[in-house]
Structures are given as C-alpha cells and as structure tokens.
Protein backbone atom coordinates (compact mmCIF):
# COMPACT_ATOMS: atom_id res chain seq x y z
CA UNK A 1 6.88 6.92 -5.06
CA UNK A 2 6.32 3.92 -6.97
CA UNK A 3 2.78 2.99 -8.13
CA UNK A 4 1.25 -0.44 -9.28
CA UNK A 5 -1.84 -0.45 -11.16
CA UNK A 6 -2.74 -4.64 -10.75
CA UNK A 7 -5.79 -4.92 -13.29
CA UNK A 8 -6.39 -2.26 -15.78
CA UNK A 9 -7.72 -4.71 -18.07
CA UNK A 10 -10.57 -4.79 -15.91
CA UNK A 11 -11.47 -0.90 -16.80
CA UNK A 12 -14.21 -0.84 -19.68
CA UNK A 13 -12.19 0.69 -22.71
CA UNK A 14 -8.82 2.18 -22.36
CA UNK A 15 -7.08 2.60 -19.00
CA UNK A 16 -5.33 5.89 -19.90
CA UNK A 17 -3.92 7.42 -16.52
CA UNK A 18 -2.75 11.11 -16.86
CA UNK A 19 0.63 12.24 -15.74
CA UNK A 20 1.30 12.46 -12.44
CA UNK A 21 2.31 16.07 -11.07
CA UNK A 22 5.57 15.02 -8.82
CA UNK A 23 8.73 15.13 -9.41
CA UNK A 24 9.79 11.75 -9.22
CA UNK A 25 7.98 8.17 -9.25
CA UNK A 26 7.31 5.15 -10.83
CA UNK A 27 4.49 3.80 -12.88
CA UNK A 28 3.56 -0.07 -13.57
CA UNK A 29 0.62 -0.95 -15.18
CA UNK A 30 -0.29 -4.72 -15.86
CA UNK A 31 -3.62 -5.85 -17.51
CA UNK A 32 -3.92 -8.00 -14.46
CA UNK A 33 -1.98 -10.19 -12.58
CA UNK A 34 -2.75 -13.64 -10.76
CA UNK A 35 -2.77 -14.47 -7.25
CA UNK A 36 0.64 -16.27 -7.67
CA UNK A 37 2.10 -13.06 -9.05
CA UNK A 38 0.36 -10.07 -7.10
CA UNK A 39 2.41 -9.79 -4.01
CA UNK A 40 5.59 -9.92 -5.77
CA UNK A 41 4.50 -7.44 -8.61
CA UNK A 42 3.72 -5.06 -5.23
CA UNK A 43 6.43 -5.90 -2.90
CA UNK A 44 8.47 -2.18 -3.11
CA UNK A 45 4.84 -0.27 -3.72
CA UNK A 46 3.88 2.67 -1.78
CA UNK A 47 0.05 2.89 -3.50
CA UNK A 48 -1.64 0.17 -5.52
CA UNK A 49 -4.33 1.21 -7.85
CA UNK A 50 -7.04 -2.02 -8.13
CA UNK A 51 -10.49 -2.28 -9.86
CA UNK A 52 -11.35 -5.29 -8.62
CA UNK A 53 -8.23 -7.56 -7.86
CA UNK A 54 -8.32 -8.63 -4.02
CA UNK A 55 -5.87 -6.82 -2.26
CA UNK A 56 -5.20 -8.83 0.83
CA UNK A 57 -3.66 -9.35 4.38
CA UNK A 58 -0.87 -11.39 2.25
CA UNK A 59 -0.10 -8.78 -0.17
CA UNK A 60 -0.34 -6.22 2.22
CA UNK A 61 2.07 -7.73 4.48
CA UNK A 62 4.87 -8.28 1.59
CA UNK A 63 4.02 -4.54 0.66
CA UNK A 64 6.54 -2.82 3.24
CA UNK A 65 6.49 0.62 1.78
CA UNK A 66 3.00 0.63 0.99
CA UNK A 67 1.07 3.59 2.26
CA UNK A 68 -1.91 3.86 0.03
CA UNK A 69 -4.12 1.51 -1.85
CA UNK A 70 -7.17 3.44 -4.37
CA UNK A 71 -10.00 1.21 -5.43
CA UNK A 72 -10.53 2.62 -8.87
CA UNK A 73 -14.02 2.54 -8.75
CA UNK A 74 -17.12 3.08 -6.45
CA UNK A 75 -16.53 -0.16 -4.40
CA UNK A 76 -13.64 -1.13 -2.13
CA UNK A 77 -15.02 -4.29 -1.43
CA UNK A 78 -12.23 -6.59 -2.51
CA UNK A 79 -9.43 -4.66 0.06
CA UNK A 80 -8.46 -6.44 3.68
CA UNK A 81 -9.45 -2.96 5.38
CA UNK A 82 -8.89 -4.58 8.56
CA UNK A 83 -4.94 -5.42 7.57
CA UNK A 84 -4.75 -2.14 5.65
CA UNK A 85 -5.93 -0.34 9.06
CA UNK A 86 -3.54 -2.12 11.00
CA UNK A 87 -0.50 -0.92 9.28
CA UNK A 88 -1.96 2.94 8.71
CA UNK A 89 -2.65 2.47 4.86
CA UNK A 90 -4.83 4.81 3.46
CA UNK A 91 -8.03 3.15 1.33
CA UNK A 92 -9.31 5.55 -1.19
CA UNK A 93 -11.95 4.96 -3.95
CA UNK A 94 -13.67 6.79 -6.62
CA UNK A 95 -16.67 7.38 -5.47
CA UNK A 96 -19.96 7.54 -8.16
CA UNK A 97 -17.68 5.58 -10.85
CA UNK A 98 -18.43 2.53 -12.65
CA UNK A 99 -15.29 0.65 -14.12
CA UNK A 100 -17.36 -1.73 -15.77
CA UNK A 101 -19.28 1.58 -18.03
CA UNK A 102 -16.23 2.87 -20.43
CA UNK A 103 -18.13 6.69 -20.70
CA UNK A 104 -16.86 6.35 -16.41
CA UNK A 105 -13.30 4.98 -17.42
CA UNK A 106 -11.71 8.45 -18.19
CA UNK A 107 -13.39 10.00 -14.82
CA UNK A 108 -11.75 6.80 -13.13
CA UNK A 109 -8.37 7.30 -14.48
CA UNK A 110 -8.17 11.04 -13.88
CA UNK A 111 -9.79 11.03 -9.98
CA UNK A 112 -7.20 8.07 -9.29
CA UNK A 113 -4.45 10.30 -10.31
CA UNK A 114 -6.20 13.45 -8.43
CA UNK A 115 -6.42 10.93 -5.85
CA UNK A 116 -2.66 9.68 -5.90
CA UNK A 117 -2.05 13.88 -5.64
CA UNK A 118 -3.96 14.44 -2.45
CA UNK A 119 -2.36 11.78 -0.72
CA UNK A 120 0.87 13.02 -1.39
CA UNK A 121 0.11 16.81 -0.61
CA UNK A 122 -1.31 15.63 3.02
CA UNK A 123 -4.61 15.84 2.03
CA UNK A 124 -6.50 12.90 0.80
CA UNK A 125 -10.01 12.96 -0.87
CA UNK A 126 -12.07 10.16 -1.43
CA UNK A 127 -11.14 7.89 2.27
CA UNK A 128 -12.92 5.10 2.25
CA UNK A 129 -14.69 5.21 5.74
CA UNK A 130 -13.71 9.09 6.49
C-alpha cells in the first residue's frame, strides 16, 4: 500500500498522521506539490490523502494502482468524482472537520488514518456520496 499525502502544508498547525496499523506500506508526505509535479508524485499510489489540492481526471488516469483518494477535510469538492467513479476509486472525507481550524487538525489526521484502515479491512467509513 503506498500512500501520498499531496498538501499537508495546507492543514492549520502540524500535519502529524498516526501510524498506520498494517503490516506493510508506504508513506509520502509533501507540503504540497504543483500541478507540474502531482501526477508524477502519485503515479504508483493506491490512496492519496488531499486537503485541498485538485485531484483530477489527469492524475487519476496516471494513478494505475490507485484505489482510494480521502479528502482530509469536510469538503471533497476539488476531486474529479466523475473520473474517480469511472475507474471504482473510493472518495472518502472527514466529515465535520475544518483543515483550515488547527484545534480540527489532530481529528483530521487521526480519522484519515481510521479512514485509510476501513478501506483496507473492506469496510470504509466516511464515502463520499454513500
């Protein structure tokens, strides 16, 4: 499982992301990345993690392995949900949570792992449009 967080920088305070309870995968966090570099940064992901960086038909369509994409935050306004339907990706957010309000940042952080979990046990909270 490999996991790319595009904009943490974009969380009020510090983006501190709790261990993930699996035995294997991989973990990339940038402060954010541009346009130019997004899609290549998330070519080999299975889940990107985004507060507010568009996650497009482009990027989605490098992404081959990409199976789940969590808005962390209240709004998944900025993902293609059209191109992530057509290819069977699973949109999550956190639902309630305000990245832009640091007291909400830890809540973020822990319900995107929690979130991550689900998804990986066959059960996944927080669908957007479930």
């Amino acid at each position: 499982m490999n996991i790319v967080v595009v904009d943490a920088a974009h969380l009020a305070g510090e983006a501190d992301f709790p261990m993930l309870d699996v035995p294997k995968y991989g973990w990339q966090q940038f402060p954010a990345l541009d346009p130019a570099e997004l899609a290549e940064r998330c070519w080999r992901s299975d889940a990107i993690v985004t507060v507010n960086t568009p996650i497009d038909r482009a990027v989605i369509d490098k992404a081959f392995k990409l199976a789940l994409i969590v808005a962390a935050g209240d709004d998944p306004g900025h993902i293609d949900h059209a191109a992530a339907g057509e290819r069977g990706i699973t949109v999550c957010h956190i639902p309630g949570a305000n990245p832009a309000d640091a007291a909400h940042v830890p809540h973020i952080c822990a319900q995107v792992v929690t979130t991550i979990a689900a998804y990986l046990r066959g059960a996944p909270i927080n669908v957007v449009g479930a």
